[in-house]
N, C-alpha and C. Protein backbone atom coordinates (compact mmCIF):
# COMPACT_ATOMS: atom_id res chain seq x y z
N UNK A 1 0.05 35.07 11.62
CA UNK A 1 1.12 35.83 12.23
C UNK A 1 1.30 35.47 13.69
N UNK A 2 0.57 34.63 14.11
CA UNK A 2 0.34 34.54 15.70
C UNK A 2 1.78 33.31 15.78
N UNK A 3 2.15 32.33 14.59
CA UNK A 3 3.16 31.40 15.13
C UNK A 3 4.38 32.19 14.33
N UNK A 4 4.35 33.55 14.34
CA UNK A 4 5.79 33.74 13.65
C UNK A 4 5.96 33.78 12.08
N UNK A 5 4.89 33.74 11.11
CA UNK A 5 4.87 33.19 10.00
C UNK A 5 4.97 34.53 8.98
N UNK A 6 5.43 35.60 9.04
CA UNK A 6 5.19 36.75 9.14
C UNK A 6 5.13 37.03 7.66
N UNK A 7 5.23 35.94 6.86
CA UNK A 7 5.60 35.97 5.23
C UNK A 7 4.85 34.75 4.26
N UNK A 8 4.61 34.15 5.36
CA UNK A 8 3.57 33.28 4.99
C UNK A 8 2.67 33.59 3.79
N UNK A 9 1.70 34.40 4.08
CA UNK A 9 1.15 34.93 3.06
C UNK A 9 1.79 35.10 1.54
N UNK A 10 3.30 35.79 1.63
CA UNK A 10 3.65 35.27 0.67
C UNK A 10 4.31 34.83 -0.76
N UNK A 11 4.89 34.01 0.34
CA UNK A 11 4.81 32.45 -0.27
C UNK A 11 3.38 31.51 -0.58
N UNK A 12 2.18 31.67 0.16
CA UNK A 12 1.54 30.64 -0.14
C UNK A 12 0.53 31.52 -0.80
N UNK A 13 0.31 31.15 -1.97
CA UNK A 13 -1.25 31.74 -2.34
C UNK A 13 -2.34 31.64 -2.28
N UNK A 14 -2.58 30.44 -1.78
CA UNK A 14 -4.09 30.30 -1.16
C UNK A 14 -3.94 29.32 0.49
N UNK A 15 -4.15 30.35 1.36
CA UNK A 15 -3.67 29.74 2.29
C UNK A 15 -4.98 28.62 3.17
N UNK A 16 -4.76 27.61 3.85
CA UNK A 16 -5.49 26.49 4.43
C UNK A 16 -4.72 25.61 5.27
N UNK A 17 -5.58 25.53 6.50
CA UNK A 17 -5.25 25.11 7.68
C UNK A 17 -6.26 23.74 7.57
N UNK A 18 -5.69 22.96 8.56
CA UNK A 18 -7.12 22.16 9.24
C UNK A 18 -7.84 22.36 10.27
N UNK A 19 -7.48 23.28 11.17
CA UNK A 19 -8.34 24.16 11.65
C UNK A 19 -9.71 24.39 10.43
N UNK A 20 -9.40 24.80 9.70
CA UNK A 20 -10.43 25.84 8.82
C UNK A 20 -11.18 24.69 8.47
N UNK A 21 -10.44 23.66 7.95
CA UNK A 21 -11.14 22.65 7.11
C UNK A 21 -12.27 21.60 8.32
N UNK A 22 -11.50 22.06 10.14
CA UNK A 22 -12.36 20.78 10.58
C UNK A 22 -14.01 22.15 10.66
N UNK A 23 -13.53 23.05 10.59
CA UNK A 23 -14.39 24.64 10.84
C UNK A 23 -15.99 23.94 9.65
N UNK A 24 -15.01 23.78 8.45
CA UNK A 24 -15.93 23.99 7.33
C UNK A 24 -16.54 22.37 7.79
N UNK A 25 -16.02 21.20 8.08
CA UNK A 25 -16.55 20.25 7.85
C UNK A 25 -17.82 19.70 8.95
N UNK A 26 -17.16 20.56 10.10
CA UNK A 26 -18.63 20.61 11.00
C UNK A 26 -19.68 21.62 10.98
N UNK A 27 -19.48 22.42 10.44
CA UNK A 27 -20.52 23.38 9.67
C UNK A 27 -21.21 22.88 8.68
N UNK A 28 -20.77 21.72 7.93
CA UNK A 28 -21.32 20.91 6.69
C UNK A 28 -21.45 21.74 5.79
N UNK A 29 -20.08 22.27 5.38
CA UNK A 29 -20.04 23.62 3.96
C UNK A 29 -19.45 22.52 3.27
N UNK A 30 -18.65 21.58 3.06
CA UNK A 30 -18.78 20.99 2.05
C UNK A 30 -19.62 20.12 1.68
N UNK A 31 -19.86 20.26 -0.08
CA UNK A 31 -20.94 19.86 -0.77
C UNK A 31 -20.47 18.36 -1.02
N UNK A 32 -19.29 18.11 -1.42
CA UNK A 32 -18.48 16.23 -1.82
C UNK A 32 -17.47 16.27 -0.75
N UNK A 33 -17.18 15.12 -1.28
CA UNK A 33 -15.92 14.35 -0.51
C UNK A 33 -14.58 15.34 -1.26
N UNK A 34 -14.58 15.50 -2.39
CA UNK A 34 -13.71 16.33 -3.24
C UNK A 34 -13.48 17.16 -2.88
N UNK A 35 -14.50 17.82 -2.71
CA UNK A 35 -14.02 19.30 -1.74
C UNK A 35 -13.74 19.34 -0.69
N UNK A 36 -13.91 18.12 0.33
CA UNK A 36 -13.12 18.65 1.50
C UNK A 36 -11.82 17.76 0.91
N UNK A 37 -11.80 16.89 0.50
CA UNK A 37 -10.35 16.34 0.70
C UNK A 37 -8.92 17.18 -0.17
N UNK A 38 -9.96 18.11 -1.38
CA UNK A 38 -8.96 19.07 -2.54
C UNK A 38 -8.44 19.99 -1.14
N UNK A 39 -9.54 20.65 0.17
CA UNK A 39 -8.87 21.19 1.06
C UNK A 39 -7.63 21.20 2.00
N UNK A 40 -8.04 19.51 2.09
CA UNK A 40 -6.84 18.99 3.28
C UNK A 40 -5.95 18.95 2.21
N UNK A 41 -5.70 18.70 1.03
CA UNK A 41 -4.45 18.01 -0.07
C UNK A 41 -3.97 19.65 -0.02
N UNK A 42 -4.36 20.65 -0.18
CA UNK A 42 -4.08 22.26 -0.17
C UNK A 42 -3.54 22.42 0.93
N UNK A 43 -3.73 22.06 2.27
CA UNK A 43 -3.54 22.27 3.44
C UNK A 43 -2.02 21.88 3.63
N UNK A 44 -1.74 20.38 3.30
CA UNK A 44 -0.57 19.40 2.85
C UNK A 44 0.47 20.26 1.69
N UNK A 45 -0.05 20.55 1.36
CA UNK A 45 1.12 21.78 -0.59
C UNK A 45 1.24 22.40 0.15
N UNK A 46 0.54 23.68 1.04
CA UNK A 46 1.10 24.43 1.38
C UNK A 46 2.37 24.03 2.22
N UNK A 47 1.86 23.58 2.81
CA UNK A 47 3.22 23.09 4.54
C UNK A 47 4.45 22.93 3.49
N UNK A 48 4.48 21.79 2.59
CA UNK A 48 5.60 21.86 2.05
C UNK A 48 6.17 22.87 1.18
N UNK A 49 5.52 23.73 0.16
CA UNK A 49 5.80 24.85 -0.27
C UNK A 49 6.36 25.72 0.28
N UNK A 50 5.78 26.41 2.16
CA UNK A 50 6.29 26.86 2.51
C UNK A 50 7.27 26.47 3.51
N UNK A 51 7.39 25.39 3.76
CA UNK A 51 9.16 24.99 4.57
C UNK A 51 10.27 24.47 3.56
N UNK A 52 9.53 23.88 2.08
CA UNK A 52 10.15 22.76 1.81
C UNK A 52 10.00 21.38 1.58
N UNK A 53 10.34 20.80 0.34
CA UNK A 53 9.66 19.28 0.56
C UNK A 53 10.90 18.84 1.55
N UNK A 54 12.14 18.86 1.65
CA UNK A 54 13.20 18.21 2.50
C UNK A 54 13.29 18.39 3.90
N UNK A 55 12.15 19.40 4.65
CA UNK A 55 12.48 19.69 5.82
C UNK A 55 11.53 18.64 6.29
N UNK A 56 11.80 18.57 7.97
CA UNK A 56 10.84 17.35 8.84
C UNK A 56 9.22 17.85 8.32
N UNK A 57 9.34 18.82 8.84
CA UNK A 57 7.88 19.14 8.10
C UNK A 57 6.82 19.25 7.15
N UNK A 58 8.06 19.24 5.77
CA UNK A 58 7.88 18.87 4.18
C UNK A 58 7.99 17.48 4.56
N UNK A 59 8.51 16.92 4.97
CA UNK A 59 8.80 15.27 4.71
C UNK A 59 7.38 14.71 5.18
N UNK A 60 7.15 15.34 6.23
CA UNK A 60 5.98 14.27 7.15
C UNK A 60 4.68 14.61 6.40
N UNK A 61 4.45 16.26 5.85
CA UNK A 61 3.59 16.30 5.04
C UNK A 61 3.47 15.64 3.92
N UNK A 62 4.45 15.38 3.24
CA UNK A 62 4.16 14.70 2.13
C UNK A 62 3.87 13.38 2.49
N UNK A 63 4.54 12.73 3.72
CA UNK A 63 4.13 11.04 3.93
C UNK A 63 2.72 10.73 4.53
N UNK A 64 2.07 12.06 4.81
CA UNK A 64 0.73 11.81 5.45
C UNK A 64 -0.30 12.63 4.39
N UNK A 65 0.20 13.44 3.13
CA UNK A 65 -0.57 13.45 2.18
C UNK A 65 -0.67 11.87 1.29
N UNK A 66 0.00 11.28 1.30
CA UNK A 66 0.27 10.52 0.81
C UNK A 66 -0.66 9.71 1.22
N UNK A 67 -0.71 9.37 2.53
CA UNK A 67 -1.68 8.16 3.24
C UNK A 67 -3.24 8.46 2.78
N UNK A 68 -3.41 9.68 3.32
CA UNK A 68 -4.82 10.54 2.63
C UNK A 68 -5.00 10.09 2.28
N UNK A 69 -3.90 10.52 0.64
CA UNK A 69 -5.26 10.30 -0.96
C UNK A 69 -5.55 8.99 -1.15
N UNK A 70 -4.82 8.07 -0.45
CA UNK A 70 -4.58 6.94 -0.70
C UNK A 70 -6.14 6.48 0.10
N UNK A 71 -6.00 6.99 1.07
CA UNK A 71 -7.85 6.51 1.83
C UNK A 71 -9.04 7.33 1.40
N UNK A 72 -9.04 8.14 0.95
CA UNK A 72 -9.77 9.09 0.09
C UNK A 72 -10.24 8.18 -1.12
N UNK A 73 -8.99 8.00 -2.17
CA UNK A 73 -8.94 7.23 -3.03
C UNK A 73 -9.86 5.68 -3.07
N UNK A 74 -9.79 5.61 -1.99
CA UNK A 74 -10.52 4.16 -1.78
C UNK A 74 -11.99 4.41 -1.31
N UNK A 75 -12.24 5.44 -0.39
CA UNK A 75 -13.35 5.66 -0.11
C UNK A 75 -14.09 5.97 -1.44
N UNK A 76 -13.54 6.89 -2.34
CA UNK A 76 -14.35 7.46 -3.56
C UNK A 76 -14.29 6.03 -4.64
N UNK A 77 -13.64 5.11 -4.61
CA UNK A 77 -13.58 4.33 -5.62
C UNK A 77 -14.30 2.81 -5.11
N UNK A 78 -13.97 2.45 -3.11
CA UNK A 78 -15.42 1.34 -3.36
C UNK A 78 -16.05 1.74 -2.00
N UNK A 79 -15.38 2.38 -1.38
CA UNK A 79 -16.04 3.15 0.08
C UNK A 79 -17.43 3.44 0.06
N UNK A 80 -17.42 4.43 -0.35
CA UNK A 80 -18.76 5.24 -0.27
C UNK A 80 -20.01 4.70 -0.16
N UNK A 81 -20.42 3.88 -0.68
CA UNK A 81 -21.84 2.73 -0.76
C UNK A 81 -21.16 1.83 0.50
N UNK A 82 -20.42 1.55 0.63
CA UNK A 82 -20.24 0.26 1.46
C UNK A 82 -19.21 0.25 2.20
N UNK A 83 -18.74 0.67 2.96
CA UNK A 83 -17.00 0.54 3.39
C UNK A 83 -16.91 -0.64 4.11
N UNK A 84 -15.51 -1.16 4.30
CA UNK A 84 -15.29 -2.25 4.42
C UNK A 84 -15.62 -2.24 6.26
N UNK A 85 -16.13 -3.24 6.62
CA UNK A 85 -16.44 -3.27 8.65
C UNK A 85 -14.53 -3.68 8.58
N UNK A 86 -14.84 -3.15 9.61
CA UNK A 86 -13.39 -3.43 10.69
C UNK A 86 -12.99 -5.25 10.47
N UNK A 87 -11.80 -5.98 10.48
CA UNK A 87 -11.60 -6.58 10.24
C UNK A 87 -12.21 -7.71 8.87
N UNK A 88 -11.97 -7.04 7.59
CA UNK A 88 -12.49 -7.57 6.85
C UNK A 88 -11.34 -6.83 5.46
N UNK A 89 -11.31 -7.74 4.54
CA UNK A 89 -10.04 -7.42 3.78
C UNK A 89 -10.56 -6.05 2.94
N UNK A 90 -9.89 -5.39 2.70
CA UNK A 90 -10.06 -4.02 1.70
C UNK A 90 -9.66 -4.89 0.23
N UNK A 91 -11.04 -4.40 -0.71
CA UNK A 91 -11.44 -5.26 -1.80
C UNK A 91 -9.79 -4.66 -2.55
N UNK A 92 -9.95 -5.55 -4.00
CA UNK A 92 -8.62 -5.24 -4.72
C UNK A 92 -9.46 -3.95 -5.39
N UNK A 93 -7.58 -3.19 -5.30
CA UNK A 93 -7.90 -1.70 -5.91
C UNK A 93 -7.20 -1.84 -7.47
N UNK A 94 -7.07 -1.47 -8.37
CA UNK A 94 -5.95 -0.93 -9.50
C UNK A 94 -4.77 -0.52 -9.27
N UNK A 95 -3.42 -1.13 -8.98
CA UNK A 95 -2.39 -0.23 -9.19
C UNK A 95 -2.23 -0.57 -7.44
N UNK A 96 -3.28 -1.91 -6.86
CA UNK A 96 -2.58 -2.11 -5.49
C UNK A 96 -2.02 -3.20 -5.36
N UNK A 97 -1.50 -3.88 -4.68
CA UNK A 97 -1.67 -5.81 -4.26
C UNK A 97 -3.01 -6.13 -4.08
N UNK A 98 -3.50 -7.37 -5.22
CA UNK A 98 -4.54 -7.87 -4.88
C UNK A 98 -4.50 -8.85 -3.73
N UNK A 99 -5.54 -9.06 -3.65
CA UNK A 99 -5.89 -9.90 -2.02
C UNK A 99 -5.06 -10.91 -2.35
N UNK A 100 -5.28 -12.23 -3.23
CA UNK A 100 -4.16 -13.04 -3.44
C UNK A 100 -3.22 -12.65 -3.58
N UNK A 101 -2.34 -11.66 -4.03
CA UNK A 101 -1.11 -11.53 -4.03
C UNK A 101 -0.85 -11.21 -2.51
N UNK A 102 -1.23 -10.17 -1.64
CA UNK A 102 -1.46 -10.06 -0.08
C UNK A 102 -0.99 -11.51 0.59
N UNK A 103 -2.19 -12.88 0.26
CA UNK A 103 -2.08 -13.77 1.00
C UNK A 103 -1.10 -14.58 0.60
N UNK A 104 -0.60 -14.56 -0.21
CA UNK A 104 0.71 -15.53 -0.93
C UNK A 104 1.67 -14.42 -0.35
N UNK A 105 1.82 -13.28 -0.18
CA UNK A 105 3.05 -12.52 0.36
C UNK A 105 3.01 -13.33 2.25
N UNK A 106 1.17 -13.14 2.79
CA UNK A 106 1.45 -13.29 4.18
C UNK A 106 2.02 -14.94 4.49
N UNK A 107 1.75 -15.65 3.31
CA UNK A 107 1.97 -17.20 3.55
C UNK A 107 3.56 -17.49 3.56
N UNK A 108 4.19 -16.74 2.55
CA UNK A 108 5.37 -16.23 2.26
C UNK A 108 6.07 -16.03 3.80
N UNK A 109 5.52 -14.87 4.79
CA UNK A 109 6.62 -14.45 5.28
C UNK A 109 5.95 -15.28 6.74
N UNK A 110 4.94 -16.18 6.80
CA UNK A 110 5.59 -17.79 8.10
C UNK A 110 6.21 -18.29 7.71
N UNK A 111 7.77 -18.52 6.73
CA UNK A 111 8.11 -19.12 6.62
C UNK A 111 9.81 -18.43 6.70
N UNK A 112 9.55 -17.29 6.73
CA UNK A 112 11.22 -16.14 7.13
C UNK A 112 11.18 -16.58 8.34
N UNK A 113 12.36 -16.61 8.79
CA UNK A 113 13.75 -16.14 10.18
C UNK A 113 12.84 -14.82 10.62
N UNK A 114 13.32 -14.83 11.78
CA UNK A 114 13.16 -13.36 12.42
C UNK A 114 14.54 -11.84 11.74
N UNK A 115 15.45 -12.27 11.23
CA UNK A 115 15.70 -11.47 10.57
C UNK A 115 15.67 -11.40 9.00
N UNK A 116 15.06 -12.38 8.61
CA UNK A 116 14.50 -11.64 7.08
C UNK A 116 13.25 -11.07 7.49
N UNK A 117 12.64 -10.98 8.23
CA UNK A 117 11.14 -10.71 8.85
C UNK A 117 11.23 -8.54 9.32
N UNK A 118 12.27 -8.79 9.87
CA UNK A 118 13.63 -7.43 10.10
C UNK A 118 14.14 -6.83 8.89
N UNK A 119 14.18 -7.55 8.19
CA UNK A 119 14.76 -6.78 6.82
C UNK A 119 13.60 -6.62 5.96
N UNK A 120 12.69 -7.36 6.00
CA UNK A 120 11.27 -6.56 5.30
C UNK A 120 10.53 -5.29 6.49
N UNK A 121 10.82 -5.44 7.03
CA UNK A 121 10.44 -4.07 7.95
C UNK A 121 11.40 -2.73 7.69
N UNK A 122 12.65 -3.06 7.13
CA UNK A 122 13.34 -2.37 7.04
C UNK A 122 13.41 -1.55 6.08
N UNK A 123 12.91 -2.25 5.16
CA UNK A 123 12.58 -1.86 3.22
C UNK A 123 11.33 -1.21 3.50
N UNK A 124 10.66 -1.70 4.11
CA UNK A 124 8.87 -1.54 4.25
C UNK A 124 9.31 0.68 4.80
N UNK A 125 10.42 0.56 5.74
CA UNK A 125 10.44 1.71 6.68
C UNK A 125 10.88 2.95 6.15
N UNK A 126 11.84 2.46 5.02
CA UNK A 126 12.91 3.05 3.99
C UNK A 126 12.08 4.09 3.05
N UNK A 127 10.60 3.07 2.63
CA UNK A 127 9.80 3.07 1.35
C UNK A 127 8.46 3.88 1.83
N UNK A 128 8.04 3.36 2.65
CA UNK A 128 6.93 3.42 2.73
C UNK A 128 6.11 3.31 4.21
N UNK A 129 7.20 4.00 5.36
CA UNK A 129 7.25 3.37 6.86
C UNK A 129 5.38 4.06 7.15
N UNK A 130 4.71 4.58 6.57
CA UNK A 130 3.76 4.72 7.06
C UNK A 130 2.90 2.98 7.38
N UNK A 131 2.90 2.39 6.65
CA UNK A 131 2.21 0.84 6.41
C UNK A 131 2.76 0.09 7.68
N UNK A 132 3.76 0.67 8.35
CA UNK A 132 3.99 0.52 9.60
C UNK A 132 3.37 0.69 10.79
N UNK A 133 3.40 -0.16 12.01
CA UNK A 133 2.63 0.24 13.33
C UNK A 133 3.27 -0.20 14.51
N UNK A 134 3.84 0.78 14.96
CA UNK A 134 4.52 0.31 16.45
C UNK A 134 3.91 -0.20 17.69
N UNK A 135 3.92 -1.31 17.85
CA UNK A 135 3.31 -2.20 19.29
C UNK A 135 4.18 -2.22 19.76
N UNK A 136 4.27 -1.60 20.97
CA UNK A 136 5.48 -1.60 22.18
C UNK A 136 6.90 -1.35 21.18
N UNK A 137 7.85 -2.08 22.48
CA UNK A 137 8.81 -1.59 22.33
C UNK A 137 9.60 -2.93 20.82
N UNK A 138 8.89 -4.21 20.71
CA UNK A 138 10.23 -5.45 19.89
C UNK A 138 8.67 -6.00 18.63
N UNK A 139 7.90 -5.55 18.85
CA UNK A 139 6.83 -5.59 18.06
C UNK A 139 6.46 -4.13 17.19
N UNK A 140 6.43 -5.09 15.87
CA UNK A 140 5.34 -4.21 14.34
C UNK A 140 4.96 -5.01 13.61
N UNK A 141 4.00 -4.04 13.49
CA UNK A 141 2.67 -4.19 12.08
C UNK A 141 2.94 -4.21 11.47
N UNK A 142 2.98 -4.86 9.96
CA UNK A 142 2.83 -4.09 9.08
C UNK A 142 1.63 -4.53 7.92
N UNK A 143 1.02 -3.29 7.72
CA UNK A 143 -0.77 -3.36 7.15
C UNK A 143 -0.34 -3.33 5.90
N UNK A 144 -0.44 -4.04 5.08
CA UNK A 144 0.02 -4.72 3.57
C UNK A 144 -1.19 -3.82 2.68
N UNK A 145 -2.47 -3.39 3.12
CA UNK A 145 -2.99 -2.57 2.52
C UNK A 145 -2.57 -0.93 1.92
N UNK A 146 -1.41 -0.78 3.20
CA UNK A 146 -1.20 0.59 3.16
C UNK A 146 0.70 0.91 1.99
N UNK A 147 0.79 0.03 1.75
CA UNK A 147 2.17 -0.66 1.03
C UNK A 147 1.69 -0.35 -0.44
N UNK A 148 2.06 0.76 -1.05
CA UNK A 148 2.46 0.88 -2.37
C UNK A 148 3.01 -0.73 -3.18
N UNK A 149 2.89 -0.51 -4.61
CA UNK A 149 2.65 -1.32 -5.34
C UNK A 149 4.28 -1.79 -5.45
N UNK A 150 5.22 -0.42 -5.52
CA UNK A 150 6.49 -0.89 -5.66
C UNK A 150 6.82 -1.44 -4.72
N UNK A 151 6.64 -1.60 -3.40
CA UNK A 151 7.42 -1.64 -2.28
C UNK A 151 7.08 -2.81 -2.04
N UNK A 152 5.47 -2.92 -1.95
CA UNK A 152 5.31 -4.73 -2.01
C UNK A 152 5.98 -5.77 -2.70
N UNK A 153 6.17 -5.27 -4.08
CA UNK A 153 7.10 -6.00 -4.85
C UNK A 153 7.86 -6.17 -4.33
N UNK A 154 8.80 -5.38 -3.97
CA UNK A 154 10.21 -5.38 -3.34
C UNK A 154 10.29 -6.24 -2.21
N UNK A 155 9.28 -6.51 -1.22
CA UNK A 155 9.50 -7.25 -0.15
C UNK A 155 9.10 -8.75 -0.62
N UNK A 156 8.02 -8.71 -1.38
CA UNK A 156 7.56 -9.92 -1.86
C UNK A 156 8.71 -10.78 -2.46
N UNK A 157 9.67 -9.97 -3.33
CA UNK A 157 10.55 -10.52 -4.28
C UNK A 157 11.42 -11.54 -3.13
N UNK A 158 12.12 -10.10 -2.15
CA UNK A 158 12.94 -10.37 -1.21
C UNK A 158 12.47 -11.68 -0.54
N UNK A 159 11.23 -11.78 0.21
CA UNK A 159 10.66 -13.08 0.92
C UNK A 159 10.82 -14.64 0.02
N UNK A 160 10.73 -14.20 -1.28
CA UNK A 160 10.08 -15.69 -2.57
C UNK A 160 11.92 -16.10 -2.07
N UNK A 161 12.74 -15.06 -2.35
CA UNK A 161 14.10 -15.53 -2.61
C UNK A 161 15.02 -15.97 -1.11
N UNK A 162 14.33 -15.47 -0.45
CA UNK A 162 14.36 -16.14 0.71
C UNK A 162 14.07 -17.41 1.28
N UNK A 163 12.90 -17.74 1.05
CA UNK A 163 12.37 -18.93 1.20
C UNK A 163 13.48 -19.85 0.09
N UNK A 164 13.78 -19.73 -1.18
CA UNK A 164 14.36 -20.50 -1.73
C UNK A 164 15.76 -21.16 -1.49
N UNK A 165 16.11 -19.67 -0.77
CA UNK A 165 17.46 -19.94 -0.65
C UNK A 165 17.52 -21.10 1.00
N UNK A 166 16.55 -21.05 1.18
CA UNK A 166 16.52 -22.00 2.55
C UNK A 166 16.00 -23.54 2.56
N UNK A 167 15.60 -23.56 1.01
CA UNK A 167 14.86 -25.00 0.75
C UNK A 167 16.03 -25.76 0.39
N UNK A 168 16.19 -27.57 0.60
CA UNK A 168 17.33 -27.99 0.40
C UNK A 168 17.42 -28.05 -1.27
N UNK A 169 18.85 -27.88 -1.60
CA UNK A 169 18.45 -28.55 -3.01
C UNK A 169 18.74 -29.83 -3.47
N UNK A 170 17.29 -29.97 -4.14
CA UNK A 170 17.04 -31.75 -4.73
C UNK A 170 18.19 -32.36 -5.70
């Protein structure tokens, strides 16, 4: 009730903050990774439940639940025993771009214009702009790990047909 929420209650039926959750996680009340992360994913439903999936606030929750499960997902599936050190490729997942497909996409795009290079940033931003990273103001990232399966496709396709359309024909 302190930000105005005066109904909050409800609408949400089990209510969770990250406040609570960083509360519980430095207290070491959770027992798995499951349970804190089922918290934060609760934390994420609610926000949108109660504004909305279409509002800024539904939107951004869902694009940063999204990132979560997605690192969650990886931690619980090759993380946990071993996580990957800082600069070192994130092993192939199920249902991601494998590393070769990754390096045939990155070999792929030294060979785009600066605006097909612009138009995969653009699709990338449309789809999936989290896999994005803003360096200054004429510079981005973009982390091919964090790129859903469709969206890679989509840029990958875009780049192959690119390159072709620029090779002479024999």
């Amino acid at each position: 009730d302190g930000l105005g929420l005066s109904d909050y209650r409800t609408v949400v039926e089990r209510p969770m903050d990250l406040s609570t959750v960083q509360r519980e996680l430095k207290a070491d009340r959770y027992q798995t990774v499951e349970a804190f992360a089922a918290d934060v994913k609760l934390t994420f439903d609610n926000c949108i439940k109660y504004n909305g999936a279409n509002s800024m606030f539904g939107v951004v929750a869902g694009l940063v639940s999204q990132v979560f499960e997605r690192k969650v997902g990886l931690y619980l599936t090759v993380g946990a025993a071993h996580p990957p050190r800082s600069g070192q490729p994130v092993p192939d997942r199920e249902g991601w771009p494998s590393f070769s497909q990754k390096k045939k996409f990155y070999d792929a795009c030294t060979k785009l214009s600066l605006i097909d290079l612009n138009n995969i940033v653009k699709v990338v931003h449309k789809s999936c702009a989290l896999a994005l990273k803003h360096n200054g103001d004429k510079e981005v990232e973009l982390d091919v790990d964090n790129l859903d399966m469709d969206t890679f496709n989509k840029v990958f396709k875009f780049a192959k047909g690119q390159i072709l359309k620029a090779e002479p024909a024999s």
